[in-house]
C-alpha atoms as a PDB file:
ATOM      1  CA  UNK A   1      27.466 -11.798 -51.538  1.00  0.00           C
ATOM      2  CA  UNK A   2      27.895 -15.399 -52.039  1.00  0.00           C
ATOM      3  CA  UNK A   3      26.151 -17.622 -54.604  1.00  0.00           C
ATOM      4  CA  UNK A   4      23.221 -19.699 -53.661  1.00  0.00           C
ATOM      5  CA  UNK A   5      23.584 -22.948 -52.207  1.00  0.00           C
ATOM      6  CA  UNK A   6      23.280 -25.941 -54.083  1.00  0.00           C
ATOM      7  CA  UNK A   7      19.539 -27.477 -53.116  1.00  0.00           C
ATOM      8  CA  UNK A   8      18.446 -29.625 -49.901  1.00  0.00           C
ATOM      9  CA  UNK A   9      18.302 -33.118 -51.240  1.00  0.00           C
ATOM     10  CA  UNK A  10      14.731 -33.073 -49.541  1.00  0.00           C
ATOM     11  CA  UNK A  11      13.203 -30.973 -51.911  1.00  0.00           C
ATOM     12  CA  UNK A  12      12.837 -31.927 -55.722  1.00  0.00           C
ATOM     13  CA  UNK A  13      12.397 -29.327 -59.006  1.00  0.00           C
ATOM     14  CA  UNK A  14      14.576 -27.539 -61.056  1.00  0.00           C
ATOM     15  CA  UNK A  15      14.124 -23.993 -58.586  1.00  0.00           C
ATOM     16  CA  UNK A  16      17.552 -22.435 -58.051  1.00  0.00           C
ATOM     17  CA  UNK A  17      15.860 -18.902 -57.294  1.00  0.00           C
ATOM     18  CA  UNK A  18      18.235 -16.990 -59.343  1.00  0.00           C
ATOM     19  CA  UNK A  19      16.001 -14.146 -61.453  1.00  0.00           C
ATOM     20  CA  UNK A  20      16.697 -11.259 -63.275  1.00  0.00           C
ATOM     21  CA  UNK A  21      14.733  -8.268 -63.993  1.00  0.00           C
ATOM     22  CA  UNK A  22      12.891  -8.570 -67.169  1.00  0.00           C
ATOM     23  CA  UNK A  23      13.171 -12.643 -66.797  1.00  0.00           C
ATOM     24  CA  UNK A  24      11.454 -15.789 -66.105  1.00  0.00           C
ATOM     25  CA  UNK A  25       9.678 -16.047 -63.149  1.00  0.00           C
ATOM     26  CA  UNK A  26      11.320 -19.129 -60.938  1.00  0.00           C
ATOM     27  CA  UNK A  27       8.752 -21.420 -59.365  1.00  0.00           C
ATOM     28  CA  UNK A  28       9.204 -23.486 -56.881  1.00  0.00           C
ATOM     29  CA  UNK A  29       6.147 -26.408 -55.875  1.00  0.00           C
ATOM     30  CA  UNK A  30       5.922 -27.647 -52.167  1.00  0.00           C
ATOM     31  CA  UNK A  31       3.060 -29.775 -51.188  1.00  0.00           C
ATOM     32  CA  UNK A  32       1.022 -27.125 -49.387  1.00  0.00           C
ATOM     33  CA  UNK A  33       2.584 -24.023 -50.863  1.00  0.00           C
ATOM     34  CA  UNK A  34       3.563 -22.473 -54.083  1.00  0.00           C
ATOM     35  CA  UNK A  35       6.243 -19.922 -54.527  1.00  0.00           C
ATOM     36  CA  UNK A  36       7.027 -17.787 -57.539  1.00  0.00           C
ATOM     37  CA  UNK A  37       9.832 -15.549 -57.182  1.00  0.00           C
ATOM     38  CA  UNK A  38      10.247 -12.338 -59.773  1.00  0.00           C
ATOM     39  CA  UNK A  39      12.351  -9.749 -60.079  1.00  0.00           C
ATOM     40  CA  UNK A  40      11.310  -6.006 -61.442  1.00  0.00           C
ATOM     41  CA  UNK A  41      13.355  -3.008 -61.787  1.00  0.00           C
ATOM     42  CA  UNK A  42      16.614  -3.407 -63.743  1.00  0.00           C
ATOM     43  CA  UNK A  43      18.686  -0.769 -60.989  1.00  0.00           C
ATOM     44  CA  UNK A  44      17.401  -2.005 -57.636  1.00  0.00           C
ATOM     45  CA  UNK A  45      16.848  -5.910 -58.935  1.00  0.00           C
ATOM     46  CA  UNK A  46      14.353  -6.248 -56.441  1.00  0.00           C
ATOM     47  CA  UNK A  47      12.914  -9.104 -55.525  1.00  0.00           C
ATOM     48  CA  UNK A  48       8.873 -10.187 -55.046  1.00  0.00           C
ATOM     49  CA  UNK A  49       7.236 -13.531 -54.212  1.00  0.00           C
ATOM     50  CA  UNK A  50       3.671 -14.662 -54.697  1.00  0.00           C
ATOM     51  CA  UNK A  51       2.555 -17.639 -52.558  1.00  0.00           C
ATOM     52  CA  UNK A  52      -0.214 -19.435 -53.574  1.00  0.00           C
ATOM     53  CA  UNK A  53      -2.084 -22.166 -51.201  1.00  0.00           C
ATOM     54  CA  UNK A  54      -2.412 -25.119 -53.184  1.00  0.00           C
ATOM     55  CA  UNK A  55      -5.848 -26.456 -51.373  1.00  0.00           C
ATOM     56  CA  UNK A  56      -7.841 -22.694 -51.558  1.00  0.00           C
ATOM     57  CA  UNK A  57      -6.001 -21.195 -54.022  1.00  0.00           C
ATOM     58  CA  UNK A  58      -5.678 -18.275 -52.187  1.00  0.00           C
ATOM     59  CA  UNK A  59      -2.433 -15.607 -52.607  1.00  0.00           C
ATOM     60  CA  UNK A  60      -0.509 -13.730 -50.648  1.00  0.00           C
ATOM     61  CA  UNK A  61       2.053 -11.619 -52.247  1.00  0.00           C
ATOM     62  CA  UNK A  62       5.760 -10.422 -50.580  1.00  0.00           C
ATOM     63  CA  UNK A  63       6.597  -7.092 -51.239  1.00  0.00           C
ATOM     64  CA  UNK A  64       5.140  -5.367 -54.062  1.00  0.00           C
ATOM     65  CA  UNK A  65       8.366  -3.542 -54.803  1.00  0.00           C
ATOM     66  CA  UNK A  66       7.843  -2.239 -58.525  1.00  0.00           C
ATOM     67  CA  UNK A  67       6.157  -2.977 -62.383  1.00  0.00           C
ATOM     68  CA  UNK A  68       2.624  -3.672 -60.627  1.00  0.00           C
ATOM     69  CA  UNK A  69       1.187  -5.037 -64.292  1.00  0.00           C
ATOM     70  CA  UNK A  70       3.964  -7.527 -64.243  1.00  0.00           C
ATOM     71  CA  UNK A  71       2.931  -8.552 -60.512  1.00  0.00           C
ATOM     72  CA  UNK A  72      -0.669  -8.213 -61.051  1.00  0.00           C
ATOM     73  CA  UNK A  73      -0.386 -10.371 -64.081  1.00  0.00           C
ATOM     74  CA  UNK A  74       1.375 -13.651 -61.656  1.00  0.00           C
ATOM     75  CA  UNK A  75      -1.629 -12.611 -59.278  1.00  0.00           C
ATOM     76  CA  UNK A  76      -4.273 -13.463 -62.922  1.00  0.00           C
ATOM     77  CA  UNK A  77      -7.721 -14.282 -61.902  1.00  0.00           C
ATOM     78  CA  UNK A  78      -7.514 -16.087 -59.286  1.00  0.00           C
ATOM     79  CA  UNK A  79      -6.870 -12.559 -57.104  1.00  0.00           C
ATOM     80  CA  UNK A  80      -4.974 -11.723 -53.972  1.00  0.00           C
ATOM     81  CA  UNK A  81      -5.862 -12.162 -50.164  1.00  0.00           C
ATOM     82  CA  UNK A  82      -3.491  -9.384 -48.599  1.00  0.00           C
ATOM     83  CA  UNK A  83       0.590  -8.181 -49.240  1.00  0.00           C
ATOM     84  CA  UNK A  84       3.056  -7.821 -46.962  1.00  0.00           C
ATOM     85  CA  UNK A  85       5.768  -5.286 -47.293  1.00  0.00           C
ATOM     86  CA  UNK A  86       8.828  -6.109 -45.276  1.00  0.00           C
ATOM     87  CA  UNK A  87      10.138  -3.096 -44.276  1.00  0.00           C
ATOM     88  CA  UNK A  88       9.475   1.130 -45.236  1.00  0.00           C
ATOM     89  CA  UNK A  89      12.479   1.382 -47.633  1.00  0.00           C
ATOM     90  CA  UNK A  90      10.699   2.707 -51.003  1.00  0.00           C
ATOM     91  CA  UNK A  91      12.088   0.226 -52.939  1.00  0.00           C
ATOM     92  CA  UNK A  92       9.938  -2.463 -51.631  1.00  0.00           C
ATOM     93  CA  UNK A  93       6.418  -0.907 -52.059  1.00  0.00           C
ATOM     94  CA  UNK A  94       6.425   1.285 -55.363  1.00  0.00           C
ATOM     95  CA  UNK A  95       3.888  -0.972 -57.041  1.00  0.00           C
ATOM     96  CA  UNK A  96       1.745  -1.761 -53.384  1.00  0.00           C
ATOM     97  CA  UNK A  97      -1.078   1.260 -53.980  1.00  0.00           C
ATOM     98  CA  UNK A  98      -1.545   0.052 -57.474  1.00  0.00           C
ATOM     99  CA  UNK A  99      -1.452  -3.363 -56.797  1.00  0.00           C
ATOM    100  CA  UNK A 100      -4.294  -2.620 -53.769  1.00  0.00           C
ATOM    101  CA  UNK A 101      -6.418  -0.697 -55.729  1.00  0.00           C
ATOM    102  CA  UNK A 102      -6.925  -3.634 -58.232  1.00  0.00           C
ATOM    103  CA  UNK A 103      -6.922  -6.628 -55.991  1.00  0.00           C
ATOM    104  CA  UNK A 104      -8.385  -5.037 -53.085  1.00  0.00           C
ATOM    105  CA  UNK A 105      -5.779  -6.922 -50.518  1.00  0.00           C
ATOM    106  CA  UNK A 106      -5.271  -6.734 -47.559  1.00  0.00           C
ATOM    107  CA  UNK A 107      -1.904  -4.676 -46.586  1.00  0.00           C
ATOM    108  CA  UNK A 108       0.380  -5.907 -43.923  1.00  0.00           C
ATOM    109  CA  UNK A 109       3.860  -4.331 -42.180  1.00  0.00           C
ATOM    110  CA  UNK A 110       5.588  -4.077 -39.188  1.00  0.00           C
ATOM    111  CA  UNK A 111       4.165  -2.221 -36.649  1.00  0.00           C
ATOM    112  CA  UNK A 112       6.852   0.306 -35.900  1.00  0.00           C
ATOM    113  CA  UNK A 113       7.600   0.749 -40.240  1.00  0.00           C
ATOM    114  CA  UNK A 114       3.523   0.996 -40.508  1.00  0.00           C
ATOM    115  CA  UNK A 115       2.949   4.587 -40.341  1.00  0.00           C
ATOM    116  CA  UNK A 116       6.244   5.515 -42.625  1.00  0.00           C
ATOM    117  CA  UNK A 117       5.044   2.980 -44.946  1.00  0.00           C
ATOM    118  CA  UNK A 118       1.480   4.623 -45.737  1.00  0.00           C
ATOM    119  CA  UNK A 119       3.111   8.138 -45.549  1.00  0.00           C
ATOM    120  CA  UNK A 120       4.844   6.604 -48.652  1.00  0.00           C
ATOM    121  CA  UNK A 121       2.527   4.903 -50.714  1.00  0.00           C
ATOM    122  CA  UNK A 122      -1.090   6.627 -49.559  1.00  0.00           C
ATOM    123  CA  UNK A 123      -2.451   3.685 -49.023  1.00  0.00           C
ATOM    124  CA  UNK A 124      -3.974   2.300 -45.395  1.00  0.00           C
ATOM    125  CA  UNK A 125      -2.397  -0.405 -43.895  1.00  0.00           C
ATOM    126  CA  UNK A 126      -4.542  -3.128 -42.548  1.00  0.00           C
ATOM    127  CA  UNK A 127      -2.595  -4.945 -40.113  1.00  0.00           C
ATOM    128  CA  UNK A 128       0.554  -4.181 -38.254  1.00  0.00           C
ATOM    129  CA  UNK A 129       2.309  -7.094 -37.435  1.00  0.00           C
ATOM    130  CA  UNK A 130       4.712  -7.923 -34.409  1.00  0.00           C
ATOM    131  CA  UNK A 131       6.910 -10.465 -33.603  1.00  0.00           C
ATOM    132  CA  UNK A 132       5.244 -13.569 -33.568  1.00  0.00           C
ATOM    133  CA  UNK A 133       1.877 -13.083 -35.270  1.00  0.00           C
ATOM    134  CA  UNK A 134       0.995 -15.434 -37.845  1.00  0.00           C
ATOM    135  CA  UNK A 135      -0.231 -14.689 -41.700  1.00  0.00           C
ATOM    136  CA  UNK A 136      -2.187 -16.748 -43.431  1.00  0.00           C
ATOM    137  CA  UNK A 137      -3.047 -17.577 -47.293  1.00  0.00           C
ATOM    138  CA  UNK A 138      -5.406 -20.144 -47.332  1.00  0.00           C
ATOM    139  CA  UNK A 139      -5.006 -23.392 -45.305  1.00  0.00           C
ATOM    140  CA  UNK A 140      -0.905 -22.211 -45.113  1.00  0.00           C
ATOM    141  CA  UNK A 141       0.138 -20.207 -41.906  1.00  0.00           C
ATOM    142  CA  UNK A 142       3.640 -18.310 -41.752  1.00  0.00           C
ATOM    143  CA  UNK A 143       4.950 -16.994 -38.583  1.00  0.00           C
ATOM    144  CA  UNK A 144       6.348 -13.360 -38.583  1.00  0.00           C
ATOM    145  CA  UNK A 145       9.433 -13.021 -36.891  1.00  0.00           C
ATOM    146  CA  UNK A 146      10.402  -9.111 -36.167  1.00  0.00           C
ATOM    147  CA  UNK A 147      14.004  -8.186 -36.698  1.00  0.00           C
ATOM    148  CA  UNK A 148      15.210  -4.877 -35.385  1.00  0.00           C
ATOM    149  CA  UNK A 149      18.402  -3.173 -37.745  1.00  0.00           C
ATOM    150  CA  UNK A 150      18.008  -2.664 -41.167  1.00  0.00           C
ATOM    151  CA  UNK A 151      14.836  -0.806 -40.371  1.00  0.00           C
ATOM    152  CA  UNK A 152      12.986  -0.324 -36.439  1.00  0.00           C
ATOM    153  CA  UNK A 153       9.911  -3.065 -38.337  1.00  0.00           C
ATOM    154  CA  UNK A 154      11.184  -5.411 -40.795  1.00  0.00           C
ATOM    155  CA  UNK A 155       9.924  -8.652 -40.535  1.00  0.00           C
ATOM    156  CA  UNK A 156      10.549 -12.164 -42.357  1.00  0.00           C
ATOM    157  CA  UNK A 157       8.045 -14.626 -42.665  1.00  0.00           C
ATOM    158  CA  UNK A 158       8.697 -18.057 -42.101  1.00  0.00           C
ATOM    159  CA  UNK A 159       6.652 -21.299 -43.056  1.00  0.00           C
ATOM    160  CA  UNK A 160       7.662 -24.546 -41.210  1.00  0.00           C
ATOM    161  CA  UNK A 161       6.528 -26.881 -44.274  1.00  0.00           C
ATOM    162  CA  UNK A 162       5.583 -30.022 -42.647  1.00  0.00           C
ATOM    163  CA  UNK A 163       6.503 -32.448 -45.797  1.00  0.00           C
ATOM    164  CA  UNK A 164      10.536 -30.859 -45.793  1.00  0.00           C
ATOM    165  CA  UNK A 165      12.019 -27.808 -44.317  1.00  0.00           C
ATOM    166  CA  UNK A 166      11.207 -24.175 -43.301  1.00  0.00           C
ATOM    167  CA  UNK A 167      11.136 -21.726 -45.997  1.00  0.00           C
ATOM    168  CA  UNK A 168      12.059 -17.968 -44.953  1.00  0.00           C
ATOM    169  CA  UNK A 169      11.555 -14.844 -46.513  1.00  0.00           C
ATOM    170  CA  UNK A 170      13.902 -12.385 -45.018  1.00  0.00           C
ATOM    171  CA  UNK A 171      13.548  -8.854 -47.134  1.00  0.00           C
ATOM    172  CA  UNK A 172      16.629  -6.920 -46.679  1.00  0.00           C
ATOM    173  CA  UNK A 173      17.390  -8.602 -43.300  1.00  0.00           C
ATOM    174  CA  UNK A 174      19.387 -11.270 -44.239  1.00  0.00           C
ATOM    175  CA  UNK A 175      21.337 -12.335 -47.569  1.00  0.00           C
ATOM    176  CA  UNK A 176      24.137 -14.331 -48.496  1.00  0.00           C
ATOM    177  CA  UNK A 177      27.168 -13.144 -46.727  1.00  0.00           C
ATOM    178  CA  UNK A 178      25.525 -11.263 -44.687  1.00  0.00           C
ATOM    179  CA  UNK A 179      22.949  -9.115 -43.182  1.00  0.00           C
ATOM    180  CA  UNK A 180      21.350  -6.047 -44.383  1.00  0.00           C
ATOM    181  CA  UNK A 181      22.603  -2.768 -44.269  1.00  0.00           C
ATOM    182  CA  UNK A 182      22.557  -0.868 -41.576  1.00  0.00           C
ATOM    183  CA  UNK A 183      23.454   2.624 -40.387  1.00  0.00           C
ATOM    184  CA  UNK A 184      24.952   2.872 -37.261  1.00  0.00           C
ATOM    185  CA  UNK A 185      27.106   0.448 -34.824  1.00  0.00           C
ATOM    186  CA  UNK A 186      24.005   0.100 -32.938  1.00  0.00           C
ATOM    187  CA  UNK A 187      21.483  -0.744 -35.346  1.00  0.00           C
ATOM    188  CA  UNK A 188      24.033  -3.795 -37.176  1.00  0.00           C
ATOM    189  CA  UNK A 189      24.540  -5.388 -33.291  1.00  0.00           C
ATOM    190  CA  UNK A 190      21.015  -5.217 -33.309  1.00  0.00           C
ATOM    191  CA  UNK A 191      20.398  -6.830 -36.441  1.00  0.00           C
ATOM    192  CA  UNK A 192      22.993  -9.168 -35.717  1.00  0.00           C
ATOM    193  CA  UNK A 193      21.724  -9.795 -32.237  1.00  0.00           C
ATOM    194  CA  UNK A 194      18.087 -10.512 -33.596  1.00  0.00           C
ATOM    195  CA  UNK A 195      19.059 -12.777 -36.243  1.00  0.00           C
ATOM    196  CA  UNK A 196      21.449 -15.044 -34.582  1.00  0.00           C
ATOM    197  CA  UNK A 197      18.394 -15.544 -31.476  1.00  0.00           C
ATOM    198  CA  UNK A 198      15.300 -15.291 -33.500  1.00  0.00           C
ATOM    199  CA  UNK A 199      16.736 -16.847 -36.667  1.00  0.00           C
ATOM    200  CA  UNK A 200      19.607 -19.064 -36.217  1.00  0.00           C
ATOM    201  CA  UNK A 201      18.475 -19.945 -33.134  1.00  0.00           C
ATOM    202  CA  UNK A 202      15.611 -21.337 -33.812  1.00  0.00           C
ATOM    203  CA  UNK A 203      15.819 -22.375 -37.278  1.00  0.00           C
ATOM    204  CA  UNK A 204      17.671 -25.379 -38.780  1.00  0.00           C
ATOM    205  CA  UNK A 205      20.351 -25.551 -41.391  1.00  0.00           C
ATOM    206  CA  UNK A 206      18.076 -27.016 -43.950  1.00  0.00           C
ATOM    207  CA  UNK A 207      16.105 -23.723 -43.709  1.00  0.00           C
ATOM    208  CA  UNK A 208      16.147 -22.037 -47.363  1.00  0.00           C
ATOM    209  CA  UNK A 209      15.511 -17.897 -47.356  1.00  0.00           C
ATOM    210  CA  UNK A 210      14.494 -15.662 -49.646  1.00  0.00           C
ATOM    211  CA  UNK A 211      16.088 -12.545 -49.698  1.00  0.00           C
ATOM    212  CA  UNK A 212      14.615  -9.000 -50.974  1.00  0.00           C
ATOM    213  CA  UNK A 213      17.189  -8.826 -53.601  1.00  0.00           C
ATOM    214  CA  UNK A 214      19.863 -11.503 -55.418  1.00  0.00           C
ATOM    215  CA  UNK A 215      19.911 -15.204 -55.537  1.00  0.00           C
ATOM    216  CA  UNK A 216      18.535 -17.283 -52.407  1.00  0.00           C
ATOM    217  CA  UNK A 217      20.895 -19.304 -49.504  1.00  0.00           C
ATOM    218  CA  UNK A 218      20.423 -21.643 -46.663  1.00  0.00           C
ATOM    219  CA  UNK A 219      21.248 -21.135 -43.267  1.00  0.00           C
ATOM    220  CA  UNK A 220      23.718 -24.069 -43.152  1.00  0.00           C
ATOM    221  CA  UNK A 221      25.643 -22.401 -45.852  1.00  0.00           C
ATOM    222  CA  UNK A 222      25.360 -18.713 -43.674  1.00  0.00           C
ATOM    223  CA  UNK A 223      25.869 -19.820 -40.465  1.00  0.00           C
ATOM    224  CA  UNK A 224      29.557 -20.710 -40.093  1.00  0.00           C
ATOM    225  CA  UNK A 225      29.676 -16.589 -41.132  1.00  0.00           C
ATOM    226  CA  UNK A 226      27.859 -14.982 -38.351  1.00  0.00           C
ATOM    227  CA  UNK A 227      31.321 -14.361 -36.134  1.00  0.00           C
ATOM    228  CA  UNK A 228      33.005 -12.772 -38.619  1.00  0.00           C
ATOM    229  CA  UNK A 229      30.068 -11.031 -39.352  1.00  0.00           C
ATOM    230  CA  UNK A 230      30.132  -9.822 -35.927  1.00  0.00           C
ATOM    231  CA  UNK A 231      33.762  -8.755 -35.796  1.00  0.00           C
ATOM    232  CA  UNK A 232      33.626  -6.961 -39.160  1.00  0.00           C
ATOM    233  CA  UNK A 233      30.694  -4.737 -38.021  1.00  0.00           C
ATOM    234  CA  UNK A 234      28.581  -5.094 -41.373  1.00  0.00           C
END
């Protein structure tokens, strides 16, 4: 994987979105939106973000992937309106029943990694998303956008900030260098398939993601990859 690229001259702080497990948190202030990014486990270096509306206050929290009193300590008083896991892989929801039972949120995944994903964790899920649907926390909306490969329901979560760019949290569906990993021929040209038309097609340059694990990218930086992406099959 490639480093993160250097920041959008549109957007001012100090966030680089490079965390380690047992680290800072990185925080990074928009107008409407504020996103902390953590990382918990020390093997899997997973990656979890807490948005917070700045007008309600209300949180939503992306995957809830592991050391829940570390997560539910970001969440503090001020609670949590619902979590959404990105995709079934166990990495990405150790700390969701925990976190549930003490925030009471509401639990969002993709409809066809819904049913794999309570087997998992014992715990109900509340909505199953498809492609499309939008989430809300607070006055913020973020559109889901489905992406078939790295597992039948991932889904990243885009917000189309209307005072700079679009901000994308991709789970294990896109990363620097390349996309997530995938099992068979079939599923990476799917992958592939989905991200160049639901992702790079639609999305501009400017847009900065959020991976499930390492340091963030843009798409401007990823895009001039996605052929030889294609041609070396992973």
């Amino acid at each position: 994987m490639v480093t993160s690229s250097p920041e959008p001259a549109s957007t001012s702080g100090p966030y680089t979105g490079s965390v380690s497990p047992g680290g800072d948190a990185d925080v990074r202030e928009l107008d409407a939106l504020v996103i902390t990014k953590v990382a918990v486990d020390g093997q899997m270096s997973n990656n979890c973000y807490l948005l917070r509306c700045t007008a309600t206050g209300d949180q939503l929290l992306v995957d809830a992937a592991d050391e829940a009193p570390r997560l539910l300590e970001l969440v503090g008083s001020a609670g949590l309106t619902r979590v959404v896991t990105t995709h079934q892989h166990w990495d990405h929801h150790r700390a969701l029943a925990e976190v549930v039972e003490a925030t009471g949120a509401e639990v969002l995944v993709g409809a066809p990694d819904a049913e794999e994903t309570a087997k998992q964790t014992g715990v109900t899920v509340d909505r199953r998303l498809v492609d499309g649907d939008e989430v809300t926390v607070g006055d913020v909306s973020l559109r889901v956008i489905h992406l078939v490969g790295h597992t039948p329901g991932s889904v990243a979560l885009v917000y189309d900030d209307p005072s700079g760019h679009p901000h994308l949290f991709t789970g294990d569906s896109l990363f620097p260098g390349g996309p997530g990993k995938t099992w068979s021929a079939e599923d990476n040209a799917s992958l592939l398939d989905d991200l160049e038309a639901k992702v790079f097609g639609t999305l501009p340059d400017s847009t900065w993601f959020y991976p499930g694990h390492g340091d963030d990218s843009t798409l401007g930086a990823e895009r001039p990859q996605l052929a030889e992406w294609r041609e070396r099959g992973w």
